[in-house]
PDB file of N, CA and C in Angstrom:
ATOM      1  N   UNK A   1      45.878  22.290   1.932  1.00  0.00           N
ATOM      2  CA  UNK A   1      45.090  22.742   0.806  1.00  0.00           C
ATOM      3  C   UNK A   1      43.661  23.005   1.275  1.00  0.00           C
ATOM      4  N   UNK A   2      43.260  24.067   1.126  1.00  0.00           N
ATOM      5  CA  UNK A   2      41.983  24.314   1.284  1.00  0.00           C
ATOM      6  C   UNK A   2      40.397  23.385   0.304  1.00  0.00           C
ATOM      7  N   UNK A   3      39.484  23.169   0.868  1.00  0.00           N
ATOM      8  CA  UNK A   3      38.748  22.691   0.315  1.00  0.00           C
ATOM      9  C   UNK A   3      37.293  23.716  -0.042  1.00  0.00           C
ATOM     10  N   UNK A   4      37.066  23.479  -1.430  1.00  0.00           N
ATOM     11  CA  UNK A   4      36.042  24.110  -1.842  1.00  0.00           C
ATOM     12  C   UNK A   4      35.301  23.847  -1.847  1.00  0.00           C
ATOM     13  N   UNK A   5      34.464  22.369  -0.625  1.00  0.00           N
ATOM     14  CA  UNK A   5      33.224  22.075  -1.062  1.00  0.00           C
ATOM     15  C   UNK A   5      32.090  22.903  -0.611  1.00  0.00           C
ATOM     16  N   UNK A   6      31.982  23.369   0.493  1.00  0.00           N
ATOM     17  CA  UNK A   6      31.305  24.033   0.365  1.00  0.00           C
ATOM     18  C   UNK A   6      30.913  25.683  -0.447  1.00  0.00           C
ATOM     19  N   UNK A   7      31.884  26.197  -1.205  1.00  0.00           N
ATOM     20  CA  UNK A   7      31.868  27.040  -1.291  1.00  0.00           C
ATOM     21  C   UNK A   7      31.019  27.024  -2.585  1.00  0.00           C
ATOM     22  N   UNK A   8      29.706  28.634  -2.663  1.00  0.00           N
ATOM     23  CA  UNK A   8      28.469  28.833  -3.287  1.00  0.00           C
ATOM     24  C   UNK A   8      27.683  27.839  -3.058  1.00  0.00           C
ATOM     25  N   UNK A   9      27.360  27.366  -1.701  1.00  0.00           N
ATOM     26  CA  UNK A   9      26.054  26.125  -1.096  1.00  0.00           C
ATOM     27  C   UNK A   9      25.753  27.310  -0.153  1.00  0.00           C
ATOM     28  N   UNK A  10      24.182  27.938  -0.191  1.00  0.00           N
ATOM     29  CA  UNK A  10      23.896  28.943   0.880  1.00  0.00           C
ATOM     30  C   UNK A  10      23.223  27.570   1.676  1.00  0.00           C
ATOM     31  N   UNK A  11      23.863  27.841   2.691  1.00  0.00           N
ATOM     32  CA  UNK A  11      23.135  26.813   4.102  1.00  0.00           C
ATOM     33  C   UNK A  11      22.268  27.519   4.883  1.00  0.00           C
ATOM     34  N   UNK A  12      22.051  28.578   4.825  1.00  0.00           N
ATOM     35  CA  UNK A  12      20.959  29.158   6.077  1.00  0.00           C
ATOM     36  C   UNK A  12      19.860  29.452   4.921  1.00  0.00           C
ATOM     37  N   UNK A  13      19.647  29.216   3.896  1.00  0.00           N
ATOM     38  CA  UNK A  13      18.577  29.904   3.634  1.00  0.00           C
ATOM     39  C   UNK A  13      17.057  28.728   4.466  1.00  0.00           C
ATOM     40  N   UNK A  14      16.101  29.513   4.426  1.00  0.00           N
ATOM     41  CA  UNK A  14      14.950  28.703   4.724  1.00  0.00           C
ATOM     42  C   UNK A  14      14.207  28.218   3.251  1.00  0.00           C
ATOM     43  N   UNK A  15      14.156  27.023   3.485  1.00  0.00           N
ATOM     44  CA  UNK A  15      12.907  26.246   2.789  1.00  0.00           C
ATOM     45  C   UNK A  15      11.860  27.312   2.410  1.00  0.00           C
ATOM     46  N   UNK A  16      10.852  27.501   3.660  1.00  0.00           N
ATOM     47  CA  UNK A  16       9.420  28.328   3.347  1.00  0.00           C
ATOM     48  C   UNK A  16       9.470  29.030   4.420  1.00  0.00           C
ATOM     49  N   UNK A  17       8.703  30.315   4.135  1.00  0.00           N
ATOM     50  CA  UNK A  17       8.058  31.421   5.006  1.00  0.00           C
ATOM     51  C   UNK A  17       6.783  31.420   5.297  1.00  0.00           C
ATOM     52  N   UNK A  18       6.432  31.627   6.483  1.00  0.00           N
ATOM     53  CA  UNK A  18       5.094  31.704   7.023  1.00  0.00           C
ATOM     54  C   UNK A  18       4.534  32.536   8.043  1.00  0.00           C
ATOM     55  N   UNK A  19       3.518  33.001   8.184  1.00  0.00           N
ATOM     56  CA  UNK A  19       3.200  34.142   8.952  1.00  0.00           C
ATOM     57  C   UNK A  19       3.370  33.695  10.560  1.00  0.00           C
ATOM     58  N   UNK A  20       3.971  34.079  11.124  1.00  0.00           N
ATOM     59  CA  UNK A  20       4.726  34.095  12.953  1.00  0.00           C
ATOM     60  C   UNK A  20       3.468  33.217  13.482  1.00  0.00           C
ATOM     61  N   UNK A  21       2.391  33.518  13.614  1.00  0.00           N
ATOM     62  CA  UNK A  21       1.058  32.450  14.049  1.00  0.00           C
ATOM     63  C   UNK A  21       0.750  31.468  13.376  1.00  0.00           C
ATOM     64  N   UNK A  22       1.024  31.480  12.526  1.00  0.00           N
ATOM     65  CA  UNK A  22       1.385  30.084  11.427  1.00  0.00           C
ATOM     66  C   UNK A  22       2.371  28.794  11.741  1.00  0.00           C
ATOM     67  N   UNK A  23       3.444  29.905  11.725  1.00  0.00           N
ATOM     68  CA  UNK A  23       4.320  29.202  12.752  1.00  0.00           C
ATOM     69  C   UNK A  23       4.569  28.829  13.853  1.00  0.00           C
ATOM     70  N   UNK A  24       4.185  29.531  14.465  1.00  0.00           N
ATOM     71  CA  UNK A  24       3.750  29.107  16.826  1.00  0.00           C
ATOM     72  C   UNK A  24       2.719  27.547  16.279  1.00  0.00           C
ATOM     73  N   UNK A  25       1.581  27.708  15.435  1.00  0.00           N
ATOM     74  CA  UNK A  25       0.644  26.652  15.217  1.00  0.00           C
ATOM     75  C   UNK A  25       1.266  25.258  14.672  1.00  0.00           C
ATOM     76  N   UNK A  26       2.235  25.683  13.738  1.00  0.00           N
ATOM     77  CA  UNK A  26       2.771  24.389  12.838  1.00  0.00           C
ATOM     78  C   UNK A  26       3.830  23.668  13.846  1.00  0.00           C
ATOM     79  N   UNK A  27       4.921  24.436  14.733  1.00  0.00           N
ATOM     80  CA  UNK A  27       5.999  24.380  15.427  1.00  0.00           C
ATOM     81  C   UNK A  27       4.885  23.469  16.655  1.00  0.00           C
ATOM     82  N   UNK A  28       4.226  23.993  17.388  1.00  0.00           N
ATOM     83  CA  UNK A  28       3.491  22.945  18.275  1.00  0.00           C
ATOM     84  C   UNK A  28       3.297  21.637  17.866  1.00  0.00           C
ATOM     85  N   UNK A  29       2.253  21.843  16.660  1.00  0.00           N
ATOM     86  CA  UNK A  29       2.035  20.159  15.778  1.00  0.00           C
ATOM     87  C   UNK A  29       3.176  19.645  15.411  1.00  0.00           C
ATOM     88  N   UNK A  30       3.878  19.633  15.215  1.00  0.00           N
ATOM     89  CA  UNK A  30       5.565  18.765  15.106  1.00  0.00           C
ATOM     90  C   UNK A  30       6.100  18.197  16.056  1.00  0.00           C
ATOM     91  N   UNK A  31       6.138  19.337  16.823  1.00  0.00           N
ATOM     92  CA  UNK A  31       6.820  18.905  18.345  1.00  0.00           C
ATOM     93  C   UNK A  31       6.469  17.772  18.937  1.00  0.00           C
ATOM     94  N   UNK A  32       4.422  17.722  18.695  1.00  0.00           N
ATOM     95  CA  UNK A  32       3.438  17.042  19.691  1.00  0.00           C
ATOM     96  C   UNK A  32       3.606  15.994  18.672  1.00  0.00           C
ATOM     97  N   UNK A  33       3.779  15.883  16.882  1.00  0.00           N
ATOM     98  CA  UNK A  33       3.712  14.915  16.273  1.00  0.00           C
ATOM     99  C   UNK A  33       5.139  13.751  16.595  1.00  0.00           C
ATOM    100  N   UNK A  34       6.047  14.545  16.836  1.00  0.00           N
ATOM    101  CA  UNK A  34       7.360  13.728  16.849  1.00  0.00           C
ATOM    102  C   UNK A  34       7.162  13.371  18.332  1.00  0.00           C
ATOM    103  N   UNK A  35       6.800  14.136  19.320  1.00  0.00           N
ATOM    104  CA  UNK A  35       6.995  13.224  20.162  1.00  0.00           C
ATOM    105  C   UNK A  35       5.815  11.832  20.417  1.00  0.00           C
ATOM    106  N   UNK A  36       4.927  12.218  19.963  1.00  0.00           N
ATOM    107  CA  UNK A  36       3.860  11.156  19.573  1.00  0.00           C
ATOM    108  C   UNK A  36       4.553   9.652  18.989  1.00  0.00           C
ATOM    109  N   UNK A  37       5.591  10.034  18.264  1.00  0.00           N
ATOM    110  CA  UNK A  37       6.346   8.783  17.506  1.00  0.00           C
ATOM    111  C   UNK A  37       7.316   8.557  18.087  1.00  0.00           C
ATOM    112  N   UNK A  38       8.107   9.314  19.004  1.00  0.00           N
ATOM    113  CA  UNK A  38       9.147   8.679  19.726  1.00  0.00           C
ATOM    114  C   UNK A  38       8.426   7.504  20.891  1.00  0.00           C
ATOM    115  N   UNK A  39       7.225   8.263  21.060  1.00  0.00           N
ATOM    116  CA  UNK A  39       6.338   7.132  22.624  1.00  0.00           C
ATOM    117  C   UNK A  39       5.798   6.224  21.599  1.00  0.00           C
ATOM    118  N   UNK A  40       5.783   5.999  20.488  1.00  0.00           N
ATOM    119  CA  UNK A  40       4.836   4.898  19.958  1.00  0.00           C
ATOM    120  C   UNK A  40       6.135   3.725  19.485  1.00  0.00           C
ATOM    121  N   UNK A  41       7.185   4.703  19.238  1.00  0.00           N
ATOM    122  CA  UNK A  41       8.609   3.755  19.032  1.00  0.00           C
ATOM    123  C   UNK A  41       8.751   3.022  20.170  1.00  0.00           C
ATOM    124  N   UNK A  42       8.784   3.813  21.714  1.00  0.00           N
ATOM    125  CA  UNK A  42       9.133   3.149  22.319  1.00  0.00           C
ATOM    126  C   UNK A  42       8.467   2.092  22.875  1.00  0.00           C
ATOM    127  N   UNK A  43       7.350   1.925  22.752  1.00  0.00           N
ATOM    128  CA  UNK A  43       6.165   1.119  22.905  1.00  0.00           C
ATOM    129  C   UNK A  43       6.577   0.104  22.281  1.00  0.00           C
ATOM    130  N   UNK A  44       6.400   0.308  21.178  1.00  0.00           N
ATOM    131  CA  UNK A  44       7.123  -1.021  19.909  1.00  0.00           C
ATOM    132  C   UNK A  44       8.207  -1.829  20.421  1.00  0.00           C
ATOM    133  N   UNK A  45       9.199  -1.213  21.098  1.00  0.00           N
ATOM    134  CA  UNK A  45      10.050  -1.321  21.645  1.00  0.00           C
ATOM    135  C   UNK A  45      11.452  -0.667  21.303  1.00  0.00           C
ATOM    136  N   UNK A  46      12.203  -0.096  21.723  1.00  0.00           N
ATOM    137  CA  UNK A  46      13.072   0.521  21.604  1.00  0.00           C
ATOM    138  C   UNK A  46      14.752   0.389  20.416  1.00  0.00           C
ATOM    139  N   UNK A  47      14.662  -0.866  21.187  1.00  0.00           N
ATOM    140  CA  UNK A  47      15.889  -1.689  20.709  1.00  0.00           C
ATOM    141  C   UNK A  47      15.560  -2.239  19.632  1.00  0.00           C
ATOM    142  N   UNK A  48      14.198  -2.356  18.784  1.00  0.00           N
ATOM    143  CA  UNK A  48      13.395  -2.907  17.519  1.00  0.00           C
ATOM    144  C   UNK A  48      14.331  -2.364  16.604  1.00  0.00           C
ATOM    145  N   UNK A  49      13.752  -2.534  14.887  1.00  0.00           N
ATOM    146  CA  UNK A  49      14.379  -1.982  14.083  1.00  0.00           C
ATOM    147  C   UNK A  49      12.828  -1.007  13.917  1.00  0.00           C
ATOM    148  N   UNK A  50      11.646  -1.278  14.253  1.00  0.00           N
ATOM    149  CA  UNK A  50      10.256  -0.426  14.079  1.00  0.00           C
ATOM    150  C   UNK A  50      10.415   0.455  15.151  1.00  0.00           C
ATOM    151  N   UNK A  51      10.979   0.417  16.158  1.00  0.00           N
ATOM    152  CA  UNK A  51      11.090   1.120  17.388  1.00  0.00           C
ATOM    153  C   UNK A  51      12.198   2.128  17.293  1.00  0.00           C
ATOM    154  N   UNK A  52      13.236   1.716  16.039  1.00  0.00           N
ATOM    155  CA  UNK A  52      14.332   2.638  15.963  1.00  0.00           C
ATOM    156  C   UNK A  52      13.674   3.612  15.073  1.00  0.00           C
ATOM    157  N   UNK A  53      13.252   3.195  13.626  1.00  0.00           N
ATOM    158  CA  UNK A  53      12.509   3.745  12.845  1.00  0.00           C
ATOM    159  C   UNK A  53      11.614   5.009  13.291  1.00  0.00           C
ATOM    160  N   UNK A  54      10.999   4.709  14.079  1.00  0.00           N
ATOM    161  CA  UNK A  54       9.787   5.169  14.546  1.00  0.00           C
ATOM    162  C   UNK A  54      10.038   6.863  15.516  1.00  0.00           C
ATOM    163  N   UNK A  55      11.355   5.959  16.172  1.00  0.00           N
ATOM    164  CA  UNK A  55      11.920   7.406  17.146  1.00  0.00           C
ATOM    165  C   UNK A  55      12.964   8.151  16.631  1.00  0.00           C
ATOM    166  N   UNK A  56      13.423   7.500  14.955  1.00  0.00           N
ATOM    167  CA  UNK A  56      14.024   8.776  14.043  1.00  0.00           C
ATOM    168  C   UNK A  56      13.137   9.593  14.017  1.00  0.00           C
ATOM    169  N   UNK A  57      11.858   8.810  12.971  1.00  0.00           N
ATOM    170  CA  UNK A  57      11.060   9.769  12.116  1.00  0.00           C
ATOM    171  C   UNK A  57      10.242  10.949  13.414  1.00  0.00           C
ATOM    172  N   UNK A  58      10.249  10.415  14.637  1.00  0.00           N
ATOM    173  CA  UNK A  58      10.052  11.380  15.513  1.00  0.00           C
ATOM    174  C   UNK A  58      10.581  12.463  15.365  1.00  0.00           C
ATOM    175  N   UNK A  59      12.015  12.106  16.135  1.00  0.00           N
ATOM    176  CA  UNK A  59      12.976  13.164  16.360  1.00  0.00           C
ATOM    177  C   UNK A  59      13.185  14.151  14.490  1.00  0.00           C
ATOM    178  N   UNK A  60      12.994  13.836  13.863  1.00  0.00           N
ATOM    179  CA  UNK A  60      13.427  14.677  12.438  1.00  0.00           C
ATOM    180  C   UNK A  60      12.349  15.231  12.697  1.00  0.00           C
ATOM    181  N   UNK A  61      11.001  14.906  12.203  1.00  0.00           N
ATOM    182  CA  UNK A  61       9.715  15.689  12.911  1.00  0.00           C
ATOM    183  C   UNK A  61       9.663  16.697  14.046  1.00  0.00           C
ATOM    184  N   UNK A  62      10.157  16.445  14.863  1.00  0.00           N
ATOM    185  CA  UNK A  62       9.785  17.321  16.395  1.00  0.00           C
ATOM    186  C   UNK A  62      11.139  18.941  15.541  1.00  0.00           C
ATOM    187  N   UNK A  63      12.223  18.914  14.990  1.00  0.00           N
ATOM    188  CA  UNK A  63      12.688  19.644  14.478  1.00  0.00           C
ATOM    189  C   UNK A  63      13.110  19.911  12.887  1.00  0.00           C
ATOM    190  N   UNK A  64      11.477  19.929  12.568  1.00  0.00           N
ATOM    191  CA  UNK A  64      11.038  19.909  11.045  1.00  0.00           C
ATOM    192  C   UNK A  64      11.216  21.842  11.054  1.00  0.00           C
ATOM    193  N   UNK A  65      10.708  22.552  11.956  1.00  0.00           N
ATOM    194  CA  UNK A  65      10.143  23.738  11.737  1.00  0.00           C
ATOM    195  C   UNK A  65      11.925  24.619  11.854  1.00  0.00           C
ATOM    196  N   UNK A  66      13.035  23.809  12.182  1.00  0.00           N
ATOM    197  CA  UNK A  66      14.202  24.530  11.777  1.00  0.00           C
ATOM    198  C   UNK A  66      14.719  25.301  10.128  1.00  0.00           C
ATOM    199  N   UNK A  67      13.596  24.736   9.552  1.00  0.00           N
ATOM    200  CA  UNK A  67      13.666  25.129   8.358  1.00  0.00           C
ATOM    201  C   UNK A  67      13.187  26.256   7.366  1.00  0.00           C
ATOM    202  N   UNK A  68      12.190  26.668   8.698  1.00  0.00           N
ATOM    203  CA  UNK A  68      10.912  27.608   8.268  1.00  0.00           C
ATOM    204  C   UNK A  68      11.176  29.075   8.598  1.00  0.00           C
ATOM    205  N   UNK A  69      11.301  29.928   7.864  1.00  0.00           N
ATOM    206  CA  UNK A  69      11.446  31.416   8.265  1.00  0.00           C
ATOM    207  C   UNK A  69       9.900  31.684   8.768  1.00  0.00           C
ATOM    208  N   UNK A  70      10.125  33.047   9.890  1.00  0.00           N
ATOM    209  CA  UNK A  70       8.888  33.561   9.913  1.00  0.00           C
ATOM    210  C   UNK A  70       8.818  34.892   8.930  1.00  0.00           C
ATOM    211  N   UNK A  71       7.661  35.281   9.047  1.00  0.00           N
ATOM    212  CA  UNK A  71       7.079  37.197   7.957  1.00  0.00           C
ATOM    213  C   UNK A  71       6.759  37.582   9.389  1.00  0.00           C
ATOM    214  N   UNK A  72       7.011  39.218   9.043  1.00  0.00           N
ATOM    215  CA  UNK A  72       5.830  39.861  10.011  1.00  0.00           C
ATOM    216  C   UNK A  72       4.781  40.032   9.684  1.00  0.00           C
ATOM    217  N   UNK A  73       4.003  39.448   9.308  1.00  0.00           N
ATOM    218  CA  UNK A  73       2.168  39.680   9.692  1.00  0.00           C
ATOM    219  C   UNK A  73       1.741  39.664  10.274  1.00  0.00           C
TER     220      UNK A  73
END
């Protein structure tokens, strides 16, 4: 039997649009922010539950900007 859950859920659409230099700018700060929190997790220590915490909210961060269409401007 086939399943309908996904069916009428658009999955590719993007969240927000932003102008291509907008984006090169925001896509850097994420990257540099998440990895900022994966080294501060691991500092904490790794195997922590603050250290696990810490190098999620990284990693979701460092690929926040998967969400973002660019414009041509």
């Amino acid at each position: 039997m086939k399943s309908n859950l996904w069916k009428g859920i658009r999955v590719s659409r993007p969240l927000v649009a932003v102008p291509t230099r907008t984006y090169r700018l925001l896509d850097y700060a994420t990257k540099l922010g998440g990895l900022g929190l994966v080294a501060v997790g691991l500092e904490v220590g790794g195997a922590t539950l603050p250290g696990l915490a810490l190098g999620a909210c990284g990693a979701a961060l460092g690929v926040s900007t998967v969400f973002i269409e660019t414009t041509n401007e």
